[in-house]
C-alpha atoms as a PDB file:
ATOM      1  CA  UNK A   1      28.284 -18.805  -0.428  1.00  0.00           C
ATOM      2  CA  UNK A   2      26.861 -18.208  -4.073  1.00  0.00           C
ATOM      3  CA  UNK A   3      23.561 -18.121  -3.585  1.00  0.00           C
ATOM      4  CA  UNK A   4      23.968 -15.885  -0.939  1.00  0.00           C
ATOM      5  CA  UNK A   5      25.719 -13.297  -3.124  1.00  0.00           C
ATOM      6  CA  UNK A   6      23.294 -13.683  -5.695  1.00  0.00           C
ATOM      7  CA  UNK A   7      20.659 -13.157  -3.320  1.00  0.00           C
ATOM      8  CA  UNK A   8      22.559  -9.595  -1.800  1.00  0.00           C
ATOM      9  CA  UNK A   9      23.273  -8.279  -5.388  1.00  0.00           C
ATOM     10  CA  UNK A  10      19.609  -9.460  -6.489  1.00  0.00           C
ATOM     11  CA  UNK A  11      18.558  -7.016  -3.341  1.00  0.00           C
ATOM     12  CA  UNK A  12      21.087  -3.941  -4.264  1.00  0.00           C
ATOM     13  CA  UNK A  13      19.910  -4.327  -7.786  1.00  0.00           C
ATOM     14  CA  UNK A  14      16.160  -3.611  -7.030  1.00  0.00           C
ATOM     15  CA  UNK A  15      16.850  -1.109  -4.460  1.00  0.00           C
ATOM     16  CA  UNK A  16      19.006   0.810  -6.882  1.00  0.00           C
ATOM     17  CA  UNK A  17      16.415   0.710  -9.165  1.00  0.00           C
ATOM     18  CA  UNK A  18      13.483   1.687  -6.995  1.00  0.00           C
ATOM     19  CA  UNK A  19      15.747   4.394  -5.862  1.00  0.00           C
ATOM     20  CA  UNK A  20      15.552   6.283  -9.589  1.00  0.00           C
ATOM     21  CA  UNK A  21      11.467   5.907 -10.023  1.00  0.00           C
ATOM     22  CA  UNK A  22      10.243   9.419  -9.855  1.00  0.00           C
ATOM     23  CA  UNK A  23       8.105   8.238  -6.874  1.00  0.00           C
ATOM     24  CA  UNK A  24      11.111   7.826  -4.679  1.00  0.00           C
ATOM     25  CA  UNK A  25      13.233  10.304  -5.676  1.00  0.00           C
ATOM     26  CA  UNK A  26      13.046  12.702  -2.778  1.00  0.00           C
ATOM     27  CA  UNK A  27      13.654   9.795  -0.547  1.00  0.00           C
ATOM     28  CA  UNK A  28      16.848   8.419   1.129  1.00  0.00           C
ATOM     29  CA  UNK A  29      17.659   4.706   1.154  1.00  0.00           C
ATOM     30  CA  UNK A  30      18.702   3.786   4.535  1.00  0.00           C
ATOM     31  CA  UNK A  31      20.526   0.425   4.190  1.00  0.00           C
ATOM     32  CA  UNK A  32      20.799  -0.276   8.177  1.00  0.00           C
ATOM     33  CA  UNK A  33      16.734  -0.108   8.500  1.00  0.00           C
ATOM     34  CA  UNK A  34      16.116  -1.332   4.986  1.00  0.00           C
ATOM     35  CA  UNK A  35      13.834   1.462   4.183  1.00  0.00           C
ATOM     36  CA  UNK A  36      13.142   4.607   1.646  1.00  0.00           C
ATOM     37  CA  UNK A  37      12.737   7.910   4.028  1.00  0.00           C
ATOM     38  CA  UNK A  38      12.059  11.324   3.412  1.00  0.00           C
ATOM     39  CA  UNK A  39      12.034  13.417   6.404  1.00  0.00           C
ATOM     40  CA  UNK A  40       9.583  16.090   6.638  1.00  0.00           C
ATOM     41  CA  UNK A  41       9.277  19.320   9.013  1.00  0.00           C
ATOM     42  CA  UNK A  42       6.586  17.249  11.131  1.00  0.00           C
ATOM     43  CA  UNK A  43       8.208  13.845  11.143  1.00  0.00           C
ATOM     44  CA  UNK A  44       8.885  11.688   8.456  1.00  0.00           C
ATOM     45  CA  UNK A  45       7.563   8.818   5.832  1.00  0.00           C
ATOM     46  CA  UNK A  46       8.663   5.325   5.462  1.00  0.00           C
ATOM     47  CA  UNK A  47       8.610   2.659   2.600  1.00  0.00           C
ATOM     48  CA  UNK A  48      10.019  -0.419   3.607  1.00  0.00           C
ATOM     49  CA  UNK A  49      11.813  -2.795   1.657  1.00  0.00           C
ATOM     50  CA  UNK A  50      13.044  -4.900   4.262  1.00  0.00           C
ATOM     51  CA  UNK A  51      14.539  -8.415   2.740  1.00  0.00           C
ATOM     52  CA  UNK A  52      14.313 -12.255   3.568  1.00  0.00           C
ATOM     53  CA  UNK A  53      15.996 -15.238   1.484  1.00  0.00           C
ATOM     54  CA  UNK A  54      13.231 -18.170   0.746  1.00  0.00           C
ATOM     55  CA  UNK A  55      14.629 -21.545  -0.159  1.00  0.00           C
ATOM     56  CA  UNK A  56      12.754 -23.394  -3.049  1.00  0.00           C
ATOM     57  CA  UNK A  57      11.270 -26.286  -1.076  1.00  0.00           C
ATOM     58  CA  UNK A  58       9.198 -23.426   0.644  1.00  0.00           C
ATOM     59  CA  UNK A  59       7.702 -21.921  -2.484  1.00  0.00           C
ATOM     60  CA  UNK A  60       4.523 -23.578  -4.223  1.00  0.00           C
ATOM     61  CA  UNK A  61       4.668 -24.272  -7.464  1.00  0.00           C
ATOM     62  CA  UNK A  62       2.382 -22.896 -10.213  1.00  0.00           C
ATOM     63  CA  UNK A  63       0.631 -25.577 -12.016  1.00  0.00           C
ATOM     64  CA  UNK A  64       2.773 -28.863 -11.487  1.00  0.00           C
ATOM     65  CA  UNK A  65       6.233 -27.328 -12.405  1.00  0.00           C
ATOM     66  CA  UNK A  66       8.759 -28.335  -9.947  1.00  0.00           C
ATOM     67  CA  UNK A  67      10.206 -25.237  -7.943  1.00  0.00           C
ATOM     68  CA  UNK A  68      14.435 -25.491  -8.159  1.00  0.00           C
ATOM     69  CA  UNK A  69      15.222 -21.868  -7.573  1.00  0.00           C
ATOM     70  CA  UNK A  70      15.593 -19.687  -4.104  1.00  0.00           C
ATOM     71  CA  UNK A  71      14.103 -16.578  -3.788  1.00  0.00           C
ATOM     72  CA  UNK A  72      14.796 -12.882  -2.485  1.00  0.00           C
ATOM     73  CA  UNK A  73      11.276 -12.109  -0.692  1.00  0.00           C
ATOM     74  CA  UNK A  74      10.754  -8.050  -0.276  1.00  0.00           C
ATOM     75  CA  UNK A  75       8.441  -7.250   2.158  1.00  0.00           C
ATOM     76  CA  UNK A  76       6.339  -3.391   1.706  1.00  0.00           C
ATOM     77  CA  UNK A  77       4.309  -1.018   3.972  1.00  0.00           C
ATOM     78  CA  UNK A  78       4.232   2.979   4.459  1.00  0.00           C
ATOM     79  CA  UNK A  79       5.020   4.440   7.903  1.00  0.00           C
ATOM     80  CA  UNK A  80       4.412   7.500   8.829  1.00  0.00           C
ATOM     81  CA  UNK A  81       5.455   9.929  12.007  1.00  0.00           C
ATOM     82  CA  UNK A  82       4.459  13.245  13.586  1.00  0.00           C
ATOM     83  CA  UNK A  83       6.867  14.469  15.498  1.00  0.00           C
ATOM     84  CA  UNK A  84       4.260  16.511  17.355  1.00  0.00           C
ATOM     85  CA  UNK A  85       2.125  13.456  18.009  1.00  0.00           C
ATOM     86  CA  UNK A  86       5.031  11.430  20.357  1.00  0.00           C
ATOM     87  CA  UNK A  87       7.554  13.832  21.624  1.00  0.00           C
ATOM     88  CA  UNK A  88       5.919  15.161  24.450  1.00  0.00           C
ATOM     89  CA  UNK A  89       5.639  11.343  25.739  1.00  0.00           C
ATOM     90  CA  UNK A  90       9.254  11.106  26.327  1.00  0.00           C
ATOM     91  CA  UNK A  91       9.195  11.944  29.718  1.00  0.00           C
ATOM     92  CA  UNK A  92       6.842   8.984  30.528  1.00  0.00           C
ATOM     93  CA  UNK A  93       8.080   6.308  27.964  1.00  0.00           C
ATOM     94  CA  UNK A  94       8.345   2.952  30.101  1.00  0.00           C
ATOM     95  CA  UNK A  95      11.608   1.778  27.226  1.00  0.00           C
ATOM     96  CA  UNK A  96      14.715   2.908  25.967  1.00  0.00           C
ATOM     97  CA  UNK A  97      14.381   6.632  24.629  1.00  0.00           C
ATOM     98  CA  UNK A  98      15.964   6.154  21.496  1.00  0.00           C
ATOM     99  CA  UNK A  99      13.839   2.732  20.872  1.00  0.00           C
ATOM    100  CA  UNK A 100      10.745   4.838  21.404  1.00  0.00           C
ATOM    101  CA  UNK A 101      11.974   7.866  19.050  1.00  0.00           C
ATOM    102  CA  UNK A 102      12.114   5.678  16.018  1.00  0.00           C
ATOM    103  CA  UNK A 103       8.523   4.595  16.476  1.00  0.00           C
ATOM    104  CA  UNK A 104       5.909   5.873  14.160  1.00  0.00           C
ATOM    105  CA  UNK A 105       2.310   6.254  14.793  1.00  0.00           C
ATOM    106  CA  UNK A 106       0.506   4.349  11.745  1.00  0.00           C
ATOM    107  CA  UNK A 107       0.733   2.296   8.875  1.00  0.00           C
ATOM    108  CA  UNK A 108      -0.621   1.956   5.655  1.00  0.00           C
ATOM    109  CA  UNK A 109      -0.654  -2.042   4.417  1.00  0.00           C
ATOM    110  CA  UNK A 110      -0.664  -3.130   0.909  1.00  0.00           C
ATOM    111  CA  UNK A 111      -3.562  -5.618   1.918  1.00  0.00           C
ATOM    112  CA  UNK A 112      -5.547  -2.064   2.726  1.00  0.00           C
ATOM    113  CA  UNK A 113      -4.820  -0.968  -1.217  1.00  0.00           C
ATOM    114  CA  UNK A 114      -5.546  -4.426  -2.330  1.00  0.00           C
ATOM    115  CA  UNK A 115      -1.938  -5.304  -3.094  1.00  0.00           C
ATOM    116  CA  UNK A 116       0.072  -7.852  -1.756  1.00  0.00           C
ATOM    117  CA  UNK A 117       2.718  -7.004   0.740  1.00  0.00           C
ATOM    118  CA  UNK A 118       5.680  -9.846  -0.260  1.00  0.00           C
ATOM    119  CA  UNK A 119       7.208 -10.057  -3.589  1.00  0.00           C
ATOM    120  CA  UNK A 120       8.958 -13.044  -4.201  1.00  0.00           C
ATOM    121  CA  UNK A 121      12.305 -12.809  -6.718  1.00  0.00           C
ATOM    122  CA  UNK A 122      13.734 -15.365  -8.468  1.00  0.00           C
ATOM    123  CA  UNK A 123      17.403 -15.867  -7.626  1.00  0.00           C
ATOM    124  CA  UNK A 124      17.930 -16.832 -11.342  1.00  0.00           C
ATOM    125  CA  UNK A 125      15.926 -13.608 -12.728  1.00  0.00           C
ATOM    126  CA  UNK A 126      13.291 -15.873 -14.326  1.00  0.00           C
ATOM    127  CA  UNK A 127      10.661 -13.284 -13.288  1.00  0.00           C
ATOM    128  CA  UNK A 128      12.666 -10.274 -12.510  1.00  0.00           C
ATOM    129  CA  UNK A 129      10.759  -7.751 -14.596  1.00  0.00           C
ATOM    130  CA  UNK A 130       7.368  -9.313 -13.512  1.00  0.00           C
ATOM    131  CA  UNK A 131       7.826  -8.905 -10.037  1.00  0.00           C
ATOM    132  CA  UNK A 132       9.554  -5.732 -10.146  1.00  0.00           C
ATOM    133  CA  UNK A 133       6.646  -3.669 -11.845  1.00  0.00           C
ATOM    134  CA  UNK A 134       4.617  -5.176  -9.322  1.00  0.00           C
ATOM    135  CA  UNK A 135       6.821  -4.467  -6.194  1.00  0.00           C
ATOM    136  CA  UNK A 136       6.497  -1.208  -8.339  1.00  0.00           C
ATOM    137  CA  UNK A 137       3.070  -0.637  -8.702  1.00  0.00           C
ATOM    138  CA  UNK A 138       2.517  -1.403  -4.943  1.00  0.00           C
ATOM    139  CA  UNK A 139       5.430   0.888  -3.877  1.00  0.00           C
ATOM    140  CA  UNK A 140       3.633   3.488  -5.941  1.00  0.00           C
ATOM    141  CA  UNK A 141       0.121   3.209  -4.282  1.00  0.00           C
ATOM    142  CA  UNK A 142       1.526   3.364  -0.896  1.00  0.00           C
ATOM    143  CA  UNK A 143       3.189   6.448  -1.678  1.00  0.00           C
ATOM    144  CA  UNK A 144       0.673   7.920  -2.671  1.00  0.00           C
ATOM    145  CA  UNK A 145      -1.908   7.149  -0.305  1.00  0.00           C
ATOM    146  CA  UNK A 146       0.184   7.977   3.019  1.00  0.00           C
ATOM    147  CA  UNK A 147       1.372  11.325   1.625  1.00  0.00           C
ATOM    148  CA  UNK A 148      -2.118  12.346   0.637  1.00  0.00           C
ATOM    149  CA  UNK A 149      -4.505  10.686   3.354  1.00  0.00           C
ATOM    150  CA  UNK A 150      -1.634  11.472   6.255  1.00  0.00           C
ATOM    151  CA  UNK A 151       0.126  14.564   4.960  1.00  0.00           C
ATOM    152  CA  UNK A 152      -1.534  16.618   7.696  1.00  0.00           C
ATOM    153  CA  UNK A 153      -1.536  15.676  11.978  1.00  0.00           C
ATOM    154  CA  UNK A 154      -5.080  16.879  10.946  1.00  0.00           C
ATOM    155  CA  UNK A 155      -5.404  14.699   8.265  1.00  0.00           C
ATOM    156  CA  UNK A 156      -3.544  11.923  10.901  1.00  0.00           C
ATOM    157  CA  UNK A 157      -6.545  13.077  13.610  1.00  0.00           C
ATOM    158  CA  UNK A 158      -9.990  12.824  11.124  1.00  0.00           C
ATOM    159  CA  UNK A 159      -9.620   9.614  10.056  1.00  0.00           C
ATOM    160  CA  UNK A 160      -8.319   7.794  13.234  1.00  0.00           C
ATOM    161  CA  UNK A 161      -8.693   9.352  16.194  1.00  0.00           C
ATOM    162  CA  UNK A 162     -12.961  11.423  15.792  1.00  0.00           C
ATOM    163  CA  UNK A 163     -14.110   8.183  14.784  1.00  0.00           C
ATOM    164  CA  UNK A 164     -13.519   6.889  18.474  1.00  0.00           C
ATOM    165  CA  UNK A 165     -16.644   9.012  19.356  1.00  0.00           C
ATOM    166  CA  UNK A 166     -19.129   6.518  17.219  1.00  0.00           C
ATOM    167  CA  UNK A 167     -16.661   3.425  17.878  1.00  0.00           C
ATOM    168  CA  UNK A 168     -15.397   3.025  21.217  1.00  0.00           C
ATOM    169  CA  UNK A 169     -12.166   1.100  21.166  1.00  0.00           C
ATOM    170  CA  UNK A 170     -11.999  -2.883  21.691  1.00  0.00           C
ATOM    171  CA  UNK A 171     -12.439  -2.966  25.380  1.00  0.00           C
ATOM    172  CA  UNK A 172      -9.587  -6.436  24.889  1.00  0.00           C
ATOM    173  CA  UNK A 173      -6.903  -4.883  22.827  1.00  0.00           C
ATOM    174  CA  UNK A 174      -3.357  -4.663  23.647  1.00  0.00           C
ATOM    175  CA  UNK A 175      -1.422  -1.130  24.131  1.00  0.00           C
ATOM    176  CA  UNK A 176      -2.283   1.997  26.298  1.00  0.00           C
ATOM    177  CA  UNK A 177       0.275   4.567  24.487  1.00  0.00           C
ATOM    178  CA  UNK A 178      -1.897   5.146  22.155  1.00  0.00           C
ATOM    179  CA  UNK A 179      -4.497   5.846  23.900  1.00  0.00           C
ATOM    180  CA  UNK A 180      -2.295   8.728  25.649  1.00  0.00           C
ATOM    181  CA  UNK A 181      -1.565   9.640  21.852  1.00  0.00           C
ATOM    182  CA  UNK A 182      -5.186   9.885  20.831  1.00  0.00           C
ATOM    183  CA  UNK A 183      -5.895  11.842  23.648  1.00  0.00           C
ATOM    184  CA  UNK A 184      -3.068  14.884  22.982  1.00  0.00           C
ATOM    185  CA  UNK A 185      -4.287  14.499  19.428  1.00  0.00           C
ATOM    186  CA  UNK A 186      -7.859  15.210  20.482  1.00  0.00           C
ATOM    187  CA  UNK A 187      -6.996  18.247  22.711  1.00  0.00           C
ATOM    188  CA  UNK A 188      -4.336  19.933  20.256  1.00  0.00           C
ATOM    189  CA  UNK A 189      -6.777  19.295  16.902  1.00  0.00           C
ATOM    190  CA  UNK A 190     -10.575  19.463  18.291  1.00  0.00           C
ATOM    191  CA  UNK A 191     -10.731  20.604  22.032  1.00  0.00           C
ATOM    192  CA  UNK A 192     -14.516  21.003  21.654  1.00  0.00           C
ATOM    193  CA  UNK A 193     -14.764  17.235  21.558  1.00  0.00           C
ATOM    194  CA  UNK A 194     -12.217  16.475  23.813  1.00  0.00           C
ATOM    195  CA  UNK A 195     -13.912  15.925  27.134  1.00  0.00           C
ATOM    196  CA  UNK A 196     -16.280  13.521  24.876  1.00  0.00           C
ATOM    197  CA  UNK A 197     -13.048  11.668  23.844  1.00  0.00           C
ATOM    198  CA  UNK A 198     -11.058  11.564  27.210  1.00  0.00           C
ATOM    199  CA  UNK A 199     -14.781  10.185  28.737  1.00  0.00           C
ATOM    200  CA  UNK A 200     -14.591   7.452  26.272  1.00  0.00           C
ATOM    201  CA  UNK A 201     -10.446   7.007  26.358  1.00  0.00           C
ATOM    202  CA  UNK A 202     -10.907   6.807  30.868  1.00  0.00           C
ATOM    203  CA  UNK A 203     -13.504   4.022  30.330  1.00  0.00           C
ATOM    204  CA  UNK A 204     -11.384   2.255  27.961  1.00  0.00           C
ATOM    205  CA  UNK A 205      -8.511   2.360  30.659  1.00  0.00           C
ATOM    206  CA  UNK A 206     -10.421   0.842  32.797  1.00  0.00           C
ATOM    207  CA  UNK A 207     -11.337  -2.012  30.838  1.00  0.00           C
ATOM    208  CA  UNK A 208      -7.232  -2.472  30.518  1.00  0.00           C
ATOM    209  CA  UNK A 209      -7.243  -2.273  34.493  1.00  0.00           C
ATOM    210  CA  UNK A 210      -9.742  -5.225  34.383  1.00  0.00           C
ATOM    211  CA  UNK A 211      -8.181  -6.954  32.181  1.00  0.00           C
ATOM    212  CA  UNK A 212      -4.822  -6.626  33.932  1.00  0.00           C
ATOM    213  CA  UNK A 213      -3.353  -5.940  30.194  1.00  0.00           C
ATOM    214  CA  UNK A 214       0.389  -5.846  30.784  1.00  0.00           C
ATOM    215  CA  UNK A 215       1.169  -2.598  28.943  1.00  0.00           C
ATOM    216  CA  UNK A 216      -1.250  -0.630  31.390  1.00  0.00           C
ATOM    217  CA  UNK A 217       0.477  -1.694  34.716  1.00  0.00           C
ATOM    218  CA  UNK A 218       3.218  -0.025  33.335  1.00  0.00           C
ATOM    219  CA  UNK A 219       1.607   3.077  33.242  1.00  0.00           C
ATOM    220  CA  UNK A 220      -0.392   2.789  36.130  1.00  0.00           C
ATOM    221  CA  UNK A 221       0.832   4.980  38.152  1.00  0.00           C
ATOM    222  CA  UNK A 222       1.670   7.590  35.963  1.00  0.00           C
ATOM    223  CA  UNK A 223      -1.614   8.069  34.634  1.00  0.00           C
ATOM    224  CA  UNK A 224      -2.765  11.004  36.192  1.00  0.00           C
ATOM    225  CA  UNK A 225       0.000  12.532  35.327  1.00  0.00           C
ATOM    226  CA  UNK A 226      -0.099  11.991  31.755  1.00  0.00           C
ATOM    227  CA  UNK A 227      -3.443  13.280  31.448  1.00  0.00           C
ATOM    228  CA  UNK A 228      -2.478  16.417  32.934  1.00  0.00           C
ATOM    229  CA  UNK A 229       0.972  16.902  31.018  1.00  0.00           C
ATOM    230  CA  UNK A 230      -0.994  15.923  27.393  1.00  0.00           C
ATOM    231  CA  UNK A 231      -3.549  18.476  28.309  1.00  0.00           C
ATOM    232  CA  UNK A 232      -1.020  20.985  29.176  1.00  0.00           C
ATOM    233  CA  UNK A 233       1.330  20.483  26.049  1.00  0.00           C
ATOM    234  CA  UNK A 234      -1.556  20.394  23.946  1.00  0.00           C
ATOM    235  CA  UNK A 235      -2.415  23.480  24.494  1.00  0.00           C
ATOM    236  CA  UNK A 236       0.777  25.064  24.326  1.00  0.00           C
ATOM    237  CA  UNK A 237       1.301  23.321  20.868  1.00  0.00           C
ATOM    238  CA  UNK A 238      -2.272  24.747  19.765  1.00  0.00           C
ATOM    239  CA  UNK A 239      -0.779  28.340  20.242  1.00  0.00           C
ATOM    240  CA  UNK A 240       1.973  27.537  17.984  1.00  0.00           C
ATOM    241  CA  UNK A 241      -0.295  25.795  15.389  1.00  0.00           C
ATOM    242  CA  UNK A 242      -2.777  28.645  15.260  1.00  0.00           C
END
C-alpha cells in the first residue's frame, strides 16, 4: 500500500539521519529492536526509536484545521545495562535465558527531562524539519543524561539503590528481581550499609508474601538461596573491582 511505503521510507529517512548527528555516532542502529546501541565494557546504552503508524482521524487538530494526513509516531527513552548488575541472576531467572539477557536495569524518560516521549511525523512532510529537531533535541538530552548520571554501576548504585535507606520501597509494588538486584548492588558497592539494606529489602519481601504478589511466588523458594549466592558473588566481584 502507498501510505504504507511512505510511512517505512518516512522512518528510514529519520533514522538515517539521526544516525550522522555527532551524538549518535558511536552507536549502532539495530533495525530488528528499533534502537541506537553502543555497547560498552560493562553493558551497554539504548536510545529507542521504536515506530507506530497513526491514522488522521486519531490526531487532534490544532486550532480548527481539519487533520487529512497519517502520521509516523517515534517513540524515545534511554536504557541502560550493567552487565555486572544481572548476570549472576541467571542461574535463578524464573523465564527464558535469552529473554532475561536483553533486559536492562533502568530507564531514563523524556517526561523526566521535560520532553515529550512521541513525535508525531507527517506522512506528507508538512512538519518534517519541526519535528525532527525536536525528536533531536530530546534524543540529545537523553544521551546525555544516561551516559553522565549512569556511566558508572556506582553512579547506577548512589542514586537508586542508598536512597532505599531513607525511603523504604512501596510495600504494594509489583516485581521482586529487583529487589535481588538492589541487594548484590548494595553488597558489591557499599558493604558497610548492606546489612541496613538487606534489613529493609527482607521486610519488603515480606510485604510481597502478604500480598501474595505473583512475581514473589515465583521466587519463593529460592530465596534463601539467592541471598546467599548475591552475597557470595558480590564479594568475589568486589575483589575484581578493587
Amino acid at each position: 500500500m502507498i501510505f504504507m511505503s511512505k510511512y517505512l521510507d518516512l522512518y528510514n529517512e529519520v533514522v538515517e539521519r539521526l544516525s550522522k548527528e555527532p551524538e549518535l555516532q558511536q552507536y549502532k542502529f539495530l533495525k530488528s529492536t528499533e534502537v541506537f546501541k553502543l555497547k560498552t565494557n560493562d553493558g551497554w546504552y539504548e536510545i529507542t526509536v521504536l515506530k507506530y503508524f497513526e491514522e488522521s482521524w486519531k490526531m487532534v487538530s490544532v486550532g480548527s484545521l481539519e487533520v487529512t494526513t497519517d502520521f509516523l509516531c517515534i517513540c524515545t527513552i534511554a536504557l541502560r545495562k550493567f552487565n555486572l548488575a544481572m548476570k549472576w541472576f541467571e542461574p535463578f531467572v524464573q523465564m527464558e535465558k535469552r529473554e532475561y539477557q536483553q533486559l536492562t536495569n533502568l530507564n531514563v524518560c523524556p517526561e523526566q527531562l521535560g520532553l515529550d516521549r512521541n513525535y508525531y511525523f507527517s506522512l506528507d512532510k508538512s512538519n518534517f524539519e519541526t519535528e525532527y529537531r525536536r525528536l533531536h533535541h530530546c534524543i540529545s538530552m537523553l544521551v546525555k543524561t544516561v551516559m553522565t548520571e549512569y556511566h558508572s554501576i556506582t553512579q547506577y548504585y548512589e542514586k537508586k539503590v542508598k536512597p532505599i535507606l531513607q525511603t523504604p520501597p512501596d510495600p504494594n509494588g509489583r516485581g521482586i528481581v529487583w529487589v535481588f538486584e538492589y541487594m548484590f548492588l548494595s553488597r558489591l558497592i557499599d558493604p558497610i550499609n548492606y546489612e541496613k539494606i538487606k534489613s529493609i529489602f527482607c521486610n519488603h519481601i515480606q510485604s510481597l508474601k502478604r500480598n501474595r504478589e505473583p512475581n514473589y511466588e515465583n521466587y519463593e523458594h529460592l530465596i534463601q538461596e539467592i541471598i546467599e549466592a548475591l552475597e557470595r558473588e558480590a564479594d568475589i566481584a568486589r575483589k575484581k573491582l578493587n
